[in-house]
C-alpha atoms as a PDB file:
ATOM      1  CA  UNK A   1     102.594 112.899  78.442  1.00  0.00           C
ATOM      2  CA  UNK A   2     102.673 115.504  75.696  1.00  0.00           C
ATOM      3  CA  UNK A   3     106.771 116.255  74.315  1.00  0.00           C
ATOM      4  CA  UNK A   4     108.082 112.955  75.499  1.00  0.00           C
ATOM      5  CA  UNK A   5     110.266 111.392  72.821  1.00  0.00           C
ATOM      6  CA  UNK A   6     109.076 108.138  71.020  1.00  0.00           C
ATOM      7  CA  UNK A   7     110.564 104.890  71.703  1.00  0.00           C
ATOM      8  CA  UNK A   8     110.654 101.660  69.766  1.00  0.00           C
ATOM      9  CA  UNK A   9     110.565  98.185  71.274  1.00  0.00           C
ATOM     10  CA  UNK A  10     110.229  95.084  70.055  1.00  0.00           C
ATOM     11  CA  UNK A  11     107.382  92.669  71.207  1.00  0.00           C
ATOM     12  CA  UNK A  12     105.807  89.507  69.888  1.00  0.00           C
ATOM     13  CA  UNK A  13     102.518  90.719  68.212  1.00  0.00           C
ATOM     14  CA  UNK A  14     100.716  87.954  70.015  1.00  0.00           C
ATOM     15  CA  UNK A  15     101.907  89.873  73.294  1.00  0.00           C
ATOM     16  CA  UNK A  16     101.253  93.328  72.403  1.00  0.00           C
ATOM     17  CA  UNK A  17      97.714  92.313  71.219  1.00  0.00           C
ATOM     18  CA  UNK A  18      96.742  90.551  74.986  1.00  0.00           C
ATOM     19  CA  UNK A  19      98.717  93.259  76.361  1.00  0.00           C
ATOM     20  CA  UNK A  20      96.323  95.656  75.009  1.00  0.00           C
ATOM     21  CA  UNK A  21      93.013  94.032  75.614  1.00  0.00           C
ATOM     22  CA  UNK A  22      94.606  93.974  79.584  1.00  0.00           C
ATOM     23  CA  UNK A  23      95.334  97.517  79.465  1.00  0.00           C
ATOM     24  CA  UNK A  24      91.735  98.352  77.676  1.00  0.00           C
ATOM     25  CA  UNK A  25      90.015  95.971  80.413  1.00  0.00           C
ATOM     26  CA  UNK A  26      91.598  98.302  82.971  1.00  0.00           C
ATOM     27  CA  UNK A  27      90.913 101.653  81.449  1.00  0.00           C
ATOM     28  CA  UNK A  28      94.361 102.666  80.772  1.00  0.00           C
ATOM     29  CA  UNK A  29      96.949 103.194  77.776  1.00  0.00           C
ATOM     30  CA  UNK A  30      99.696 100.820  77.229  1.00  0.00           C
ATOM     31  CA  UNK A  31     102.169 103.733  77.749  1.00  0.00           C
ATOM     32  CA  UNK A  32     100.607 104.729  81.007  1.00  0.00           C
ATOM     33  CA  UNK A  33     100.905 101.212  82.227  1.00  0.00           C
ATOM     34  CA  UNK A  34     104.478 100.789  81.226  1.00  0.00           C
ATOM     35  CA  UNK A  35     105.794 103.796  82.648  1.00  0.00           C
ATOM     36  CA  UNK A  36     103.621 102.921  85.975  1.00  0.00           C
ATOM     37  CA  UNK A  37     105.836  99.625  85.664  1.00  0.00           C
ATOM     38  CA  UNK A  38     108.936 101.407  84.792  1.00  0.00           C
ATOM     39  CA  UNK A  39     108.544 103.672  88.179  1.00  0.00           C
ATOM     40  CA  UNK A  40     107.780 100.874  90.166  1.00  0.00           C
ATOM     41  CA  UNK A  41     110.782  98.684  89.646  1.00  0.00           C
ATOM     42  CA  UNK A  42     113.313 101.707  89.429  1.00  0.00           C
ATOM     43  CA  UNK A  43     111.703 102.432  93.352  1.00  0.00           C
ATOM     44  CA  UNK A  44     111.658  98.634  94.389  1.00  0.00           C
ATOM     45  CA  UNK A  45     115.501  98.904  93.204  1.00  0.00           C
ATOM     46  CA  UNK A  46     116.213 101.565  95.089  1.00  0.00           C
ATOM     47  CA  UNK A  47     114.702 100.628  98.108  1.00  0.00           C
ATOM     48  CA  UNK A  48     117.025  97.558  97.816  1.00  0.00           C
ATOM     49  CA  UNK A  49     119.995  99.508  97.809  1.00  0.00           C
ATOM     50  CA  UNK A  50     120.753  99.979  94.098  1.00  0.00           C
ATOM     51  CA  UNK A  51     121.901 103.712  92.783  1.00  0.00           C
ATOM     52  CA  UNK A  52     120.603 105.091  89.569  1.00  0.00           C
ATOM     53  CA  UNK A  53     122.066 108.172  87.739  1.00  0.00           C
ATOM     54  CA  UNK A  54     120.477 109.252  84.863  1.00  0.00           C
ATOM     55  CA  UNK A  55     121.814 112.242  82.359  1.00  0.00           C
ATOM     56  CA  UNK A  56     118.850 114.760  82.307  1.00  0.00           C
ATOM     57  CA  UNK A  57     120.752 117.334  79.477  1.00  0.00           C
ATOM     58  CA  UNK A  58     124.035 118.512  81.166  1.00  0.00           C
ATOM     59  CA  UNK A  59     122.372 117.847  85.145  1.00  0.00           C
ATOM     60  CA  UNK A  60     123.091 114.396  86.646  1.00  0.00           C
ATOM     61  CA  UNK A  61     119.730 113.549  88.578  1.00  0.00           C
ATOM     62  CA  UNK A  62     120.702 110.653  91.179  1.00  0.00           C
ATOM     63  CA  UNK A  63     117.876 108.457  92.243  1.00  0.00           C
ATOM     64  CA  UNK A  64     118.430 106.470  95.596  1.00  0.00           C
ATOM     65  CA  UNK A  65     115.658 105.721  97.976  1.00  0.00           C
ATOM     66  CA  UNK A  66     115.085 109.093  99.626  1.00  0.00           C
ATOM     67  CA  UNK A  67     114.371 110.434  95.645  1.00  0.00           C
ATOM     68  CA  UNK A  68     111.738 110.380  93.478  1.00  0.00           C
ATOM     69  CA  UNK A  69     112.550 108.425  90.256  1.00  0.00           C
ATOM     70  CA  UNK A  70     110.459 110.377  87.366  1.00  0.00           C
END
């Protein structure tokens, strides 16, 4: 994912280490995984009904259950 912006979040480093011998196990990079994760729960909450809206620079992208959260 080349020109996404950096984010910082806290973790234990007990976590982050286990975390990473998971993700190595598996063949993929932490960040891959958690954005996997982060597409999966924004779908399972739309599916349930929920309504995200998310500010993409000036154009409000809604994401409901017929949309693709990216």
């Amino acid at each position: 994912m080349a020109n996404t912006p950096n984010r910082v979040i806290r973790v234990e480093a007990p976590l982050w280490e286990a975390y990473g011998q998971v993700c190595a196990a598996k063949g993929i990079k932490r960040s891959d995984d958690l954005r996997a994760y982060m597409q999966r729960a924004i779908r399972q909450f739309t599916r349930e009904g929920g309504r995200i809206t998310v500010d993409t620079g000036g154009n409000q992208a809604t994401h409901n259950e017929s949309s693709s959260p990216t």
